[in-house]
PDB file of N, CA and C in Angstrom:
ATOM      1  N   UNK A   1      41.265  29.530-112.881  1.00  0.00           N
ATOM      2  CA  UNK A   1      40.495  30.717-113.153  1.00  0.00           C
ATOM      3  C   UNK A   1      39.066  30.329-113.500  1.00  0.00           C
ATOM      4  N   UNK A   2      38.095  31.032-112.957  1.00  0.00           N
ATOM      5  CA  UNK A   2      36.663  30.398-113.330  1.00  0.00           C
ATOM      6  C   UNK A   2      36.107  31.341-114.700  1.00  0.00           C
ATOM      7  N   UNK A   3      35.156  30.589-114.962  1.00  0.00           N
ATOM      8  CA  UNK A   3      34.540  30.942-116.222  1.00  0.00           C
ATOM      9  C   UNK A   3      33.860  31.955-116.007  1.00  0.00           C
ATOM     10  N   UNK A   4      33.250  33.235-117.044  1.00  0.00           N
ATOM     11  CA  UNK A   4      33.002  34.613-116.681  1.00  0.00           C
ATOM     12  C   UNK A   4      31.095  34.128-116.526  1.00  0.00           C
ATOM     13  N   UNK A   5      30.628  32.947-116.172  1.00  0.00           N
ATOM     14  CA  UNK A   5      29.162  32.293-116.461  1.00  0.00           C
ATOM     15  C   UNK A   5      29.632  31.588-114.940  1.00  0.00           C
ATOM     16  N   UNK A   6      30.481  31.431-114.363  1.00  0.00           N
ATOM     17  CA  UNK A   6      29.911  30.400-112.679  1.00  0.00           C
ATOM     18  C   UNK A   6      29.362  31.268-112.265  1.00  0.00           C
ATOM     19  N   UNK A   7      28.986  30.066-111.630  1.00  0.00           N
ATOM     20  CA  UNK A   7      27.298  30.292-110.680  1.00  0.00           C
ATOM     21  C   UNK A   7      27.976  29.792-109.028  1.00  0.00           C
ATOM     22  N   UNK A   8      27.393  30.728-108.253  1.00  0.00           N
ATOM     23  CA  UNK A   8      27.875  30.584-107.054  1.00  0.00           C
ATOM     24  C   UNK A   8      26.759  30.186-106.087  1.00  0.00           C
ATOM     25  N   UNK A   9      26.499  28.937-105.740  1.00  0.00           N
ATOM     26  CA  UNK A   9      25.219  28.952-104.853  1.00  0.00           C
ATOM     27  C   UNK A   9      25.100  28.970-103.455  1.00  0.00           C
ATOM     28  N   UNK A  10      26.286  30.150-103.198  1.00  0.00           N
ATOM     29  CA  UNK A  10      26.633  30.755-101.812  1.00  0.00           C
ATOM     30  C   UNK A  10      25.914  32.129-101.913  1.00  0.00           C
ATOM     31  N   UNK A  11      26.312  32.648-103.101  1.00  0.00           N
ATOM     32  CA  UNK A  11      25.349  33.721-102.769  1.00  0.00           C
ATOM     33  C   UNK A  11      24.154  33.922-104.170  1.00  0.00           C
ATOM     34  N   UNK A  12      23.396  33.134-104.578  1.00  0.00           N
ATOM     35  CA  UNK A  12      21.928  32.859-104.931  1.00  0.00           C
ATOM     36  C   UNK A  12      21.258  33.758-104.318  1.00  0.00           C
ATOM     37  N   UNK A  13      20.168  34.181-105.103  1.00  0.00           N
ATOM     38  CA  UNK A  13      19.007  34.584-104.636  1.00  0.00           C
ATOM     39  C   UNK A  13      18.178  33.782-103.042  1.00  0.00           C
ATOM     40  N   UNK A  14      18.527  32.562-103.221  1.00  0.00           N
ATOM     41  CA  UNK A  14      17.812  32.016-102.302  1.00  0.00           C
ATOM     42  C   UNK A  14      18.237  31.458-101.070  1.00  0.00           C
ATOM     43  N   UNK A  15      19.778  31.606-101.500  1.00  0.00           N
ATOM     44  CA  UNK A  15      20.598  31.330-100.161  1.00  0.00           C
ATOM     45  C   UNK A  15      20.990  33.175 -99.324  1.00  0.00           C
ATOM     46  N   UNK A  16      21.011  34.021-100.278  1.00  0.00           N
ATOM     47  CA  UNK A  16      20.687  35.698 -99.567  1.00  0.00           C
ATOM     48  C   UNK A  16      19.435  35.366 -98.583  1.00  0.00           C
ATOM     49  N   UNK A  17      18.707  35.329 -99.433  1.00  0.00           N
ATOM     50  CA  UNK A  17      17.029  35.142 -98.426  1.00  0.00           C
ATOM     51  C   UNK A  17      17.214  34.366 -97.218  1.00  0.00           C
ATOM     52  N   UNK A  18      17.753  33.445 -97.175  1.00  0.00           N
ATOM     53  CA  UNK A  18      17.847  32.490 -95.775  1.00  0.00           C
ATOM     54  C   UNK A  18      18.862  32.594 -95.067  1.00  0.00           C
ATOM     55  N   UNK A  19      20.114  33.326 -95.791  1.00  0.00           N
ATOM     56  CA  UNK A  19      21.053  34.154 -94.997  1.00  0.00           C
ATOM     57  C   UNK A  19      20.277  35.469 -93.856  1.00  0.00           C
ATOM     58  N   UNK A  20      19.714  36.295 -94.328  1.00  0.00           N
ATOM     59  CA  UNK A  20      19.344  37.398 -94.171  1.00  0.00           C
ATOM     60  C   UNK A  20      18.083  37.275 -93.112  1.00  0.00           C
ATOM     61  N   UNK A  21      17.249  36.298 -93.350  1.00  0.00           N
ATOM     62  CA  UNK A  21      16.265  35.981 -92.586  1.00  0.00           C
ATOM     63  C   UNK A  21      16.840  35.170 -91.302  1.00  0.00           C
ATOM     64  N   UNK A  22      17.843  34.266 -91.336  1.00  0.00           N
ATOM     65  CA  UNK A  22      18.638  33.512 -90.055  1.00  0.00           C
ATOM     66  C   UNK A  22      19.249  34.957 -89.424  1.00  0.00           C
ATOM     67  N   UNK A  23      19.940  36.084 -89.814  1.00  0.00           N
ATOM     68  CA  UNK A  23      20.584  36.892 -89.360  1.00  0.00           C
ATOM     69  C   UNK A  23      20.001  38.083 -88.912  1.00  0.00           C
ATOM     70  N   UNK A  24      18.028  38.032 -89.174  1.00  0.00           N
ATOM     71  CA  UNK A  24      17.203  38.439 -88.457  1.00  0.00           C
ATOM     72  C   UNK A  24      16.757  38.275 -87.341  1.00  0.00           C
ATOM     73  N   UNK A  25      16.550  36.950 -87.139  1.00  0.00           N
ATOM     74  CA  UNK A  25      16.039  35.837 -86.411  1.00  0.00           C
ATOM     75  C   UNK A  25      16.737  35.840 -85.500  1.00  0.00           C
ATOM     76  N   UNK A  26      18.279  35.737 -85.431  1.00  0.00           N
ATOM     77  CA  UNK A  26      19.171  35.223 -84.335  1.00  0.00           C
ATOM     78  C   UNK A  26      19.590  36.360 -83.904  1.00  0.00           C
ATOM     79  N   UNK A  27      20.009  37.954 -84.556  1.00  0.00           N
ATOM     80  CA  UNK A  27      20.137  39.085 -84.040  1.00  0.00           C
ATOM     81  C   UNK A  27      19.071  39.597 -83.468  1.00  0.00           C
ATOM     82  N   UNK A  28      17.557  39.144 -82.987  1.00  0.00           N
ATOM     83  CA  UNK A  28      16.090  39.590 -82.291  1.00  0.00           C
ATOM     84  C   UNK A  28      16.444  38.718 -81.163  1.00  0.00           C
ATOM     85  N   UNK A  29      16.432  37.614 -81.055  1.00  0.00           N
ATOM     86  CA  UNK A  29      16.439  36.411 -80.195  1.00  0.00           C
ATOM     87  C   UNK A  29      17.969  36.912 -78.952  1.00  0.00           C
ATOM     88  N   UNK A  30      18.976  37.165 -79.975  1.00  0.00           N
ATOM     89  CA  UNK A  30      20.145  37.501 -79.143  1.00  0.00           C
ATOM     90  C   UNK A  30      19.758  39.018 -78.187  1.00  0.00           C
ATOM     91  N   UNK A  31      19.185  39.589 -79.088  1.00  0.00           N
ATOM     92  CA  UNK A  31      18.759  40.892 -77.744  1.00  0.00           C
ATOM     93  C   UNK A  31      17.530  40.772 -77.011  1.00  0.00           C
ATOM     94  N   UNK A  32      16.786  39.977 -77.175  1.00  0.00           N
ATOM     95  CA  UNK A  32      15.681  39.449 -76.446  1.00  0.00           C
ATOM     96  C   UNK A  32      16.663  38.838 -75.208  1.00  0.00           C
ATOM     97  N   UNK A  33      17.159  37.703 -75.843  1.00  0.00           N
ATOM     98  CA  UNK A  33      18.155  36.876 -74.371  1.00  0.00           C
ATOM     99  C   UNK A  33      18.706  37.559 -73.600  1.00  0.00           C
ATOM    100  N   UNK A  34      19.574  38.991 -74.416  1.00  0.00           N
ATOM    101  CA  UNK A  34      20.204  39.673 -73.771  1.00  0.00           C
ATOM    102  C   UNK A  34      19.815  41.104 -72.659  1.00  0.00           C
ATOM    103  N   UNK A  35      18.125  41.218 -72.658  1.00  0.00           N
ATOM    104  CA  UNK A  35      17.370  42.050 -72.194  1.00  0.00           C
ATOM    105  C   UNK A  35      16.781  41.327 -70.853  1.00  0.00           C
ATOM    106  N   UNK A  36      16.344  40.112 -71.471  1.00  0.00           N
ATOM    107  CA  UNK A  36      15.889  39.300 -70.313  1.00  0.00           C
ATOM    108  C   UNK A  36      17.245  38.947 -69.313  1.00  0.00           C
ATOM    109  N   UNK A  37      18.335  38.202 -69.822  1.00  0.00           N
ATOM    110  CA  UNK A  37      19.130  38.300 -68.327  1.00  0.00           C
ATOM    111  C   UNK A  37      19.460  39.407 -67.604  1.00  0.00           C
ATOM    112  N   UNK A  38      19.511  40.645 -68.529  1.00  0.00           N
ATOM    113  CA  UNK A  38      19.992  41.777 -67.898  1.00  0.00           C
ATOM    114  C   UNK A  38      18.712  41.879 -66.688  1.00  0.00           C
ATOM    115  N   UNK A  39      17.434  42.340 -67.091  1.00  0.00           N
ATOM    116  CA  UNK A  39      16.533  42.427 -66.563  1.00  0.00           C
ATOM    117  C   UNK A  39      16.634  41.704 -65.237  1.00  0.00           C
ATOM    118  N   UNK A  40      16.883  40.327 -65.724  1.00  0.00           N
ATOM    119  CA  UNK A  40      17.115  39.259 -64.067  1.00  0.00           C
ATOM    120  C   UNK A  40      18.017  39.747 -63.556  1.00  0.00           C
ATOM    121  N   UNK A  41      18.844  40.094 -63.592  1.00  0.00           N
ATOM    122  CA  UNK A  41      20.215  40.103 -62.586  1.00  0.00           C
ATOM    123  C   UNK A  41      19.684  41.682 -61.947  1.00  0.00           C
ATOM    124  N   UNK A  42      19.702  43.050 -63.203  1.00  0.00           N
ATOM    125  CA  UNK A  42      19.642  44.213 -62.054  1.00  0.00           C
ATOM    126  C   UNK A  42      18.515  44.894 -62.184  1.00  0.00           C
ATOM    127  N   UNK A  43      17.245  44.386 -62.128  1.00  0.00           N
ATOM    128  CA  UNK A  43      15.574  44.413 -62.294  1.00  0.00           C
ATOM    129  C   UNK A  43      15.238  45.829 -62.800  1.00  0.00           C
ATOM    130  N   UNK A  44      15.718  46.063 -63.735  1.00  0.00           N
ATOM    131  CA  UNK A  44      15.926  47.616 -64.509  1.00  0.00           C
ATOM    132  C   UNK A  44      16.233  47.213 -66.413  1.00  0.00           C
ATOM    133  N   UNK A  45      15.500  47.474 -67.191  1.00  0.00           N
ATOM    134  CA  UNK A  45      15.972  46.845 -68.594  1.00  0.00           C
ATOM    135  C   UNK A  45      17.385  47.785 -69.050  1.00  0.00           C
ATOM    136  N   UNK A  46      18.244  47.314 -70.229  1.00  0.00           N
ATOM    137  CA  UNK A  46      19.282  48.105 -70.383  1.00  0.00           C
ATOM    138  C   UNK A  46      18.921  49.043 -71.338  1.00  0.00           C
ATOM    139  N   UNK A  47      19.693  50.181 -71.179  1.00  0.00           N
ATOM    140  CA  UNK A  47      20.206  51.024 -71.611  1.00  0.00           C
ATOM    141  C   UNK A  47      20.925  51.158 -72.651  1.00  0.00           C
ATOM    142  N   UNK A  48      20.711  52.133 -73.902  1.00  0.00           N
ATOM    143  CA  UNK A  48      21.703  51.520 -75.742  1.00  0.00           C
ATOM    144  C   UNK A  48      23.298  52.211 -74.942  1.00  0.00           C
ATOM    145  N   UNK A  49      23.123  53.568 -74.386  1.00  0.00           N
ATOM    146  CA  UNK A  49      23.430  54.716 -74.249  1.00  0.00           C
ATOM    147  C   UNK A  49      24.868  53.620 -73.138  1.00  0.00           C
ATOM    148  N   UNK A  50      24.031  53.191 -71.846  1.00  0.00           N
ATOM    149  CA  UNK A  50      25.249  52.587 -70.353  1.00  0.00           C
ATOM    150  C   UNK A  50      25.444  51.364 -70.560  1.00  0.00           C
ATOM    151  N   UNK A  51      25.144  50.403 -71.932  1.00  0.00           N
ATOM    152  CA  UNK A  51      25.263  48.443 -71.998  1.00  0.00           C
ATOM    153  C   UNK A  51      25.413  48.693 -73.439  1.00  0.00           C
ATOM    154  N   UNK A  52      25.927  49.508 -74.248  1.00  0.00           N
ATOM    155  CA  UNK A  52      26.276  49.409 -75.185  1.00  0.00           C
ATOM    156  C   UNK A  52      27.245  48.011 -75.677  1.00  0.00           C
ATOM    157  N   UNK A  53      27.943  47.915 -75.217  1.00  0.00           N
ATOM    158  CA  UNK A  53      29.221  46.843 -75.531  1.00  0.00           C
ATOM    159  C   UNK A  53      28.559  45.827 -74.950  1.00  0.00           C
ATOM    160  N   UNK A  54      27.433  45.264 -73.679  1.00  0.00           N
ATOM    161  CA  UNK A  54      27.058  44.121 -74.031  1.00  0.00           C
ATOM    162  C   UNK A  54      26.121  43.951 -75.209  1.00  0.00           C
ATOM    163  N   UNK A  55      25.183  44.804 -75.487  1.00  0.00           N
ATOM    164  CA  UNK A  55      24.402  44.525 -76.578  1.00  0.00           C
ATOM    165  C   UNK A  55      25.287  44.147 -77.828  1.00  0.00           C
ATOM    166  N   UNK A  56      26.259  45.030 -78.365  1.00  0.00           N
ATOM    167  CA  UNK A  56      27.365  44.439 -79.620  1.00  0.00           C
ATOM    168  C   UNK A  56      27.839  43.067 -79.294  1.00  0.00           C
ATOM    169  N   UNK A  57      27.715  42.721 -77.941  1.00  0.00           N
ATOM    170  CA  UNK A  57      28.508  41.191 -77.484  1.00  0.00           C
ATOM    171  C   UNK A  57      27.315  40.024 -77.710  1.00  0.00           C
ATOM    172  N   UNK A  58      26.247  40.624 -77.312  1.00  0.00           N
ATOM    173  CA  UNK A  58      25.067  39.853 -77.304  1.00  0.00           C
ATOM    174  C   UNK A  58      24.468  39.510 -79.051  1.00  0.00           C
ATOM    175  N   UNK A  59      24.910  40.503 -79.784  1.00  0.00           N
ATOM    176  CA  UNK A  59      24.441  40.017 -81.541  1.00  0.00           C
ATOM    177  C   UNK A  59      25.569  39.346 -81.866  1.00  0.00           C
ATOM    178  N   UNK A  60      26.810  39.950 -81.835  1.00  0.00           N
ATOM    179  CA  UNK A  60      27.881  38.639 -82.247  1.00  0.00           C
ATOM    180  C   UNK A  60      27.772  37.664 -82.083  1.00  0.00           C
ATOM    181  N   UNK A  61      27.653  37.394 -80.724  1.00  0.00           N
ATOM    182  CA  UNK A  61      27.170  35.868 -79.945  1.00  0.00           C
ATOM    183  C   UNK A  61      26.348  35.079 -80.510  1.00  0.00           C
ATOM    184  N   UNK A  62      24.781  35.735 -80.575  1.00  0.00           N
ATOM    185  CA  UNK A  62      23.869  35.411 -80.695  1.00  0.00           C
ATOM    186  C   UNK A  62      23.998  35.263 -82.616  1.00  0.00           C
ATOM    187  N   UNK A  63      24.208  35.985 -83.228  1.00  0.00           N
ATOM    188  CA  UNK A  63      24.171  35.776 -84.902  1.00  0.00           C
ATOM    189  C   UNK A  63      25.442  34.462 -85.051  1.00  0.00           C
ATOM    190  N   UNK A  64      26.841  34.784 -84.321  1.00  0.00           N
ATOM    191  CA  UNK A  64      27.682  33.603 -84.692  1.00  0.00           C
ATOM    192  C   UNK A  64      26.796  32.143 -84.366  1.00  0.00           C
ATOM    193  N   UNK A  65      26.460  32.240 -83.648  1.00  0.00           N
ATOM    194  CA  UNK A  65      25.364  30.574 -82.757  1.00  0.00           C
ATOM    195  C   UNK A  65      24.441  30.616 -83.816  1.00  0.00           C
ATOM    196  N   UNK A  66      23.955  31.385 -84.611  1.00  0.00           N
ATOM    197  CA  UNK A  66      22.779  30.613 -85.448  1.00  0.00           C
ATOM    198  C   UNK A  66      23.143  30.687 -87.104  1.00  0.00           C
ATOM    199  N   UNK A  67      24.600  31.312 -87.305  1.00  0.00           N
ATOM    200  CA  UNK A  67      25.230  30.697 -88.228  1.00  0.00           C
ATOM    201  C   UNK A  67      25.963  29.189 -88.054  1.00  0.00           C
ATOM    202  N   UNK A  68      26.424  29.354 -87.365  1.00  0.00           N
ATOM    203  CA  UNK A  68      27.177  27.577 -86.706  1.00  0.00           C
ATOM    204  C   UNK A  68      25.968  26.610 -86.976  1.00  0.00           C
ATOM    205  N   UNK A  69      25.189  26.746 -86.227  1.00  0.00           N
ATOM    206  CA  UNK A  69      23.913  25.833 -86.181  1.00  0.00           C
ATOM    207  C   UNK A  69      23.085  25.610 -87.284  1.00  0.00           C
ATOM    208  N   UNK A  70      23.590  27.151 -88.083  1.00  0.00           N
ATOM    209  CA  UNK A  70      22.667  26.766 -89.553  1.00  0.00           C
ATOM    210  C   UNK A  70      23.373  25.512 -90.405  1.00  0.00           C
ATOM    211  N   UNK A  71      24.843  25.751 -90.359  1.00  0.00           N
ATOM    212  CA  UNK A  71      25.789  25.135 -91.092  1.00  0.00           C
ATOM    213  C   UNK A  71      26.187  23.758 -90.977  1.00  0.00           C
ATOM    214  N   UNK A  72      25.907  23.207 -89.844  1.00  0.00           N
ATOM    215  CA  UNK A  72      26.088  22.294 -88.953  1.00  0.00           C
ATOM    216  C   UNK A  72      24.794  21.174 -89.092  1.00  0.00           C
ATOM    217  N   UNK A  73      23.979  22.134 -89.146  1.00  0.00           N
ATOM    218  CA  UNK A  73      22.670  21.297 -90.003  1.00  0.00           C
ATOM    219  C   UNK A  73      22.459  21.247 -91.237  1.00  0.00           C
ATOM    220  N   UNK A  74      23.007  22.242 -92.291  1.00  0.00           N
ATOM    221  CA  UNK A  74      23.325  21.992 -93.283  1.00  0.00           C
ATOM    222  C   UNK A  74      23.839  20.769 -93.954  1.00  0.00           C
ATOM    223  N   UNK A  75      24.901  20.122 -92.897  1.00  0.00           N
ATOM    224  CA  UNK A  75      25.627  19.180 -93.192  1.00  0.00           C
ATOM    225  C   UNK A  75      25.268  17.856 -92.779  1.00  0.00           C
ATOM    226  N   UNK A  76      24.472  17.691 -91.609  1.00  0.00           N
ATOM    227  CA  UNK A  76      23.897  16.969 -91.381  1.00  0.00           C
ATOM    228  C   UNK A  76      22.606  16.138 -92.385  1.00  0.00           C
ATOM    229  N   UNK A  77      22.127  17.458 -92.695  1.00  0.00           N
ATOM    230  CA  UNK A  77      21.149  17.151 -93.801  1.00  0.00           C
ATOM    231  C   UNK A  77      21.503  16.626 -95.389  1.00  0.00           C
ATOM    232  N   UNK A  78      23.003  16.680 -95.632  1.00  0.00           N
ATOM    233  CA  UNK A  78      23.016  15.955 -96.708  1.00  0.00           C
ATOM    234  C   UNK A  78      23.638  14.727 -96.154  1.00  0.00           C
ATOM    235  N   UNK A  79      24.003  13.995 -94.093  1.00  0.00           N
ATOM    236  CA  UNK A  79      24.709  13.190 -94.418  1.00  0.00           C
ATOM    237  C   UNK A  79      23.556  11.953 -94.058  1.00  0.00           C
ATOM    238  N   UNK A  80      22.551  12.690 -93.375  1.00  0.00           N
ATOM    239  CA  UNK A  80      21.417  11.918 -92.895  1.00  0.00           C
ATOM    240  C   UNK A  80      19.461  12.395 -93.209  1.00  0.00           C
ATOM    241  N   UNK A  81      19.281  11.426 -94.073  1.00  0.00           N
ATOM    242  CA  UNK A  81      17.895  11.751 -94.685  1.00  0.00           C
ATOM    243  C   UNK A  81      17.071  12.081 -93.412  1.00  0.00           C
ATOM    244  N   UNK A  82      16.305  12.931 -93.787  1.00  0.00           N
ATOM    245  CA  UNK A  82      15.345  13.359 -92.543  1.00  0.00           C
ATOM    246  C   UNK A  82      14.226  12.181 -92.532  1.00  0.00           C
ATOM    247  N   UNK A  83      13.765  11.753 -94.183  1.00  0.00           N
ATOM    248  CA  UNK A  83      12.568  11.352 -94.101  1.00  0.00           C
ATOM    249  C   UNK A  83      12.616   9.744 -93.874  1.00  0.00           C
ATOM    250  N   UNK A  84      13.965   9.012 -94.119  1.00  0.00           N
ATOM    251  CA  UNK A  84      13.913   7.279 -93.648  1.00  0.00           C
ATOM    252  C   UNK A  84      14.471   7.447 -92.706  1.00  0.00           C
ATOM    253  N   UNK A  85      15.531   8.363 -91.727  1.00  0.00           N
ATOM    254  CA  UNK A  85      15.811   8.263 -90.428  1.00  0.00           C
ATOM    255  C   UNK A  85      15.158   9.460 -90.079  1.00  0.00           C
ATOM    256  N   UNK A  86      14.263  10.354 -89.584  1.00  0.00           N
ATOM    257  CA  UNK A  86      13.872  11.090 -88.806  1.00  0.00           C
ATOM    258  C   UNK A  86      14.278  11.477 -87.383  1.00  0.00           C
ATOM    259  N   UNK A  87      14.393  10.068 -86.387  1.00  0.00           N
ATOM    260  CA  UNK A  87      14.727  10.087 -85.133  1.00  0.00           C
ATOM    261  C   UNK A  87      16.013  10.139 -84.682  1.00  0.00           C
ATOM    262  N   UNK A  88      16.978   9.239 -85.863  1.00  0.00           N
ATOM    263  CA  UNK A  88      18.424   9.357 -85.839  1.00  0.00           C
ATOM    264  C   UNK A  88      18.716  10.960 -86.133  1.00  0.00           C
ATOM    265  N   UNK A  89      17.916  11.611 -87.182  1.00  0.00           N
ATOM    266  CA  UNK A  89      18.447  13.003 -87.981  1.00  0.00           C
ATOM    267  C   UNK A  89      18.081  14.018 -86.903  1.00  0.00           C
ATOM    268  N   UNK A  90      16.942  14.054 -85.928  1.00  0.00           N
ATOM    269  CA  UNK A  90      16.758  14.677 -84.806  1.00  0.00           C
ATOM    270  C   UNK A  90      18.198  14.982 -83.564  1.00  0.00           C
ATOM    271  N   UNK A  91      17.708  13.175 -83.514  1.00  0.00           N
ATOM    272  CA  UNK A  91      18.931  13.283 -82.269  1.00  0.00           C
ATOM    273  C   UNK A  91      19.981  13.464 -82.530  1.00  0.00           C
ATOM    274  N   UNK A  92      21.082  13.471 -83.816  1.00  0.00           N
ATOM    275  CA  UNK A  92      22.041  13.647 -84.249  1.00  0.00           C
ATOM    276  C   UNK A  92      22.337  15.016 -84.238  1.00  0.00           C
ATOM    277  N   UNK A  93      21.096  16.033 -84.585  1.00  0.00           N
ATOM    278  CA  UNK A  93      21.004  17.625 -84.677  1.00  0.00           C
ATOM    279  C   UNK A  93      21.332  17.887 -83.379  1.00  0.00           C
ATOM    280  N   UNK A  94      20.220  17.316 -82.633  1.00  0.00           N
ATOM    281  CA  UNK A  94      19.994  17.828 -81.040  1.00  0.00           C
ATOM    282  C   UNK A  94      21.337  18.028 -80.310  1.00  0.00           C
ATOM    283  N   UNK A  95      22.021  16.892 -80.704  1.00  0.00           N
ATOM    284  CA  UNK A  95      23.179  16.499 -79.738  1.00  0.00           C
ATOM    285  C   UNK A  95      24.607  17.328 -79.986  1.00  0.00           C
ATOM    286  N   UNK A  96      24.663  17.245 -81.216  1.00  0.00           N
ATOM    287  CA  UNK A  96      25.839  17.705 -82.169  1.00  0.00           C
ATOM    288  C   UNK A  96      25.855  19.401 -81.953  1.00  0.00           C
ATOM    289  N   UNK A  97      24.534  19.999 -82.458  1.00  0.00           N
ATOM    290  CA  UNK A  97      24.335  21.470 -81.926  1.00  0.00           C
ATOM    291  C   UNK A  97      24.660  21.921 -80.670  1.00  0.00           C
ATOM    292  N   UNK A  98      24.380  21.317 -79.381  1.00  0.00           N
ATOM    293  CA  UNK A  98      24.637  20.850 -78.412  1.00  0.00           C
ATOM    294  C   UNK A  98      25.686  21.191 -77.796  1.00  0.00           C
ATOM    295  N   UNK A  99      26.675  20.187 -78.005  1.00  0.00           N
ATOM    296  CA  UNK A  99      27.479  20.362 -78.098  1.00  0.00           C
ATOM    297  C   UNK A  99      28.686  21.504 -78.243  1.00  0.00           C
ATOM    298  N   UNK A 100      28.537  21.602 -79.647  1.00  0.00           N
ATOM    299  CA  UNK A 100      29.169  22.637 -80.507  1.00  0.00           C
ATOM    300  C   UNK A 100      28.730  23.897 -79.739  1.00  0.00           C
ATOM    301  N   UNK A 101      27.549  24.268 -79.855  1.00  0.00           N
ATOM    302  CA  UNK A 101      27.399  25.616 -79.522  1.00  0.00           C
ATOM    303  C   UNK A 101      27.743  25.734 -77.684  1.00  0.00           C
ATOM    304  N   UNK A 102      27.554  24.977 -77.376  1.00  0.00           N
ATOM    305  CA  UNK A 102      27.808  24.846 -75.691  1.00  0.00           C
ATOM    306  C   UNK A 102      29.316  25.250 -75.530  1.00  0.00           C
ATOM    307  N   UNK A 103      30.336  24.729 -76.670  1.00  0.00           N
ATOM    308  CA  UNK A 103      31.643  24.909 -76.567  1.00  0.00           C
ATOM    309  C   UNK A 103      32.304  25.828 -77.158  1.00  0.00           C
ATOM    310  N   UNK A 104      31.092  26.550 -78.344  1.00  0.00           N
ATOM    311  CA  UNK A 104      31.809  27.924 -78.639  1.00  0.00           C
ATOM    312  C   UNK A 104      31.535  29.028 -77.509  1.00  0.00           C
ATOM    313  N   UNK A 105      29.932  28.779 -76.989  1.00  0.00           N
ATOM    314  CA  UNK A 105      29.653  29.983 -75.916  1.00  0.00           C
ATOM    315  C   UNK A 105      30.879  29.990 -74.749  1.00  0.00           C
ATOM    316  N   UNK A 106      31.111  28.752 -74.348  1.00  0.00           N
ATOM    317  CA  UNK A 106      32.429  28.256 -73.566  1.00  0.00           C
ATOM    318  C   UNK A 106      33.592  29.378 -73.699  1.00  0.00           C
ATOM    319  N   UNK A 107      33.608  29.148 -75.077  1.00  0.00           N
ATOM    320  CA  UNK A 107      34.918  29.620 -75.377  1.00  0.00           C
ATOM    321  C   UNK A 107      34.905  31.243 -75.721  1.00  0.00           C
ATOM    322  N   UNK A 108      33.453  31.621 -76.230  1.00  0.00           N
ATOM    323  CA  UNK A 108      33.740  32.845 -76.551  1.00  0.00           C
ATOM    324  C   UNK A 108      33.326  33.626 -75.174  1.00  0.00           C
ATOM    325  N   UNK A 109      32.725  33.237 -73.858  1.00  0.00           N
ATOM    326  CA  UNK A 109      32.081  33.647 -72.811  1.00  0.00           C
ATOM    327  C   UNK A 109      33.753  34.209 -72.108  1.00  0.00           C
ATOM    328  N   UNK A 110      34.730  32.827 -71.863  1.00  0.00           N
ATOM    329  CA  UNK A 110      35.409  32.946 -71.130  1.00  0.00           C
ATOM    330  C   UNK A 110      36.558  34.297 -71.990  1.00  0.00           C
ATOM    331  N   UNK A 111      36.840  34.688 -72.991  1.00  0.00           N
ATOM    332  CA  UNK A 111      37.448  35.523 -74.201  1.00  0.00           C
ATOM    333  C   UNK A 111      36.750  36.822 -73.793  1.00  0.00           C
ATOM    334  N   UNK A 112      35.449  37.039 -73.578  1.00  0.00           N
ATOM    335  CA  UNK A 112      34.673  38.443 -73.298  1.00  0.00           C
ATOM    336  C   UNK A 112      35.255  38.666 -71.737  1.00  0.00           C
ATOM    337  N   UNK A 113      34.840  37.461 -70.940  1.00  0.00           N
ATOM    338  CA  UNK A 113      35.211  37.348 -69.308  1.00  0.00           C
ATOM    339  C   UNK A 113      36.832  38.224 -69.313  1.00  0.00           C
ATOM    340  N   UNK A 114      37.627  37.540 -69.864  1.00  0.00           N
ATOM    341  CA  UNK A 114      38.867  38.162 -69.930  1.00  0.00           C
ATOM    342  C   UNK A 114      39.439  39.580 -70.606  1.00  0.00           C
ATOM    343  N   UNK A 115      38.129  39.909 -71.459  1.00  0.00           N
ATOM    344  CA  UNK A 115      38.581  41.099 -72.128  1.00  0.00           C
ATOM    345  C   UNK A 115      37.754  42.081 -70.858  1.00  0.00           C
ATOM    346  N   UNK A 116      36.983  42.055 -70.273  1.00  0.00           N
ATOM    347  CA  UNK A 116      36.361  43.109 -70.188  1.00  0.00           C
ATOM    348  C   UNK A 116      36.789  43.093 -68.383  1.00  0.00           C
ATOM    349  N   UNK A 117      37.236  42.368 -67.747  1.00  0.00           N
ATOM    350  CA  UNK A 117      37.601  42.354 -66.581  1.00  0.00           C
ATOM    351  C   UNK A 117      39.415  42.321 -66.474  1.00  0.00           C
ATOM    352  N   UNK A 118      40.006  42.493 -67.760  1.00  0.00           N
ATOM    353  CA  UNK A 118      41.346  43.085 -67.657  1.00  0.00           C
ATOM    354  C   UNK A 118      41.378  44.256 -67.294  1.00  0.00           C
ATOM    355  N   UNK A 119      42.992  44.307 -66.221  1.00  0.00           N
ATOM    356  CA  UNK A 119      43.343  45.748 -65.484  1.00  0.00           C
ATOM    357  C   UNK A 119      43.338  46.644 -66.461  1.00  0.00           C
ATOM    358  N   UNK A 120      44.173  46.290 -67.473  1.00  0.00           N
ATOM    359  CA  UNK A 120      44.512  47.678 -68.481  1.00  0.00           C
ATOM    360  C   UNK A 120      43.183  47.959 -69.410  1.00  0.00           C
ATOM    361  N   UNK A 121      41.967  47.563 -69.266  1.00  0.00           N
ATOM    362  CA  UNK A 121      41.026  47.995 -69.963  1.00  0.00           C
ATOM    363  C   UNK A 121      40.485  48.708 -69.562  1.00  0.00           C
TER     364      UNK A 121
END
């Protein structure tokens, strides 16, 4: 049982702020991405009203990928100093993010693919 005085530095004043500001950031970026491919594929921008359900697909997406990536560097950063390895702490980010997010879009691309091109839907 915790004491009626813990301190939680999940949700701090200052971890809200950089929560809230990442979940700005990556929900703009995700409908930006998601305006621009639309745009490429049927040279007409979308619609809230007829692309509703990709836009909800496109912030999930897009906010889950820059929580992962926040977290992921989070961890990185306490396992590798930025300032005596710099180039290792780069390429370690670069690669690892990389990765990871390459294999959740993977996974959550092919999960949408299947929900939304099922018969009974």
């Amino acid at each position: 049982m915790r004491p009626s005085n813990y301190y939680s530095p999940i949700f701090s004043s200052e971890a809200m702020r950089k929560y809230s500001v990442l979940l700005s950031v990556s929900s703009v970026l995700g409908l930006l991405f998601h305006t621009y491919l639309f745009y490429s594929e049927n040279n007409r921008f979308p619609t809230l009203k007829g692309e509703w359900l990709l836009y909800v697909i496109s912030l999930i997406t897009a906010t889950s990928a820059g929580f992962i990536t926040y977290f992921i560097d989070s961890k990185l950063d306490q396992w590798i100093d930025w300032k005596r390895l710099f180039f290792s702490r780069f390429l370690a980010g670069f690669f690892v993010n990389t990765i990871v997010i390459s294999l959740f879009l993977t996974a959550i691309g092919s999960t949408f693919i299947q929900l939304l091109t099922d018969e009974s839907f």
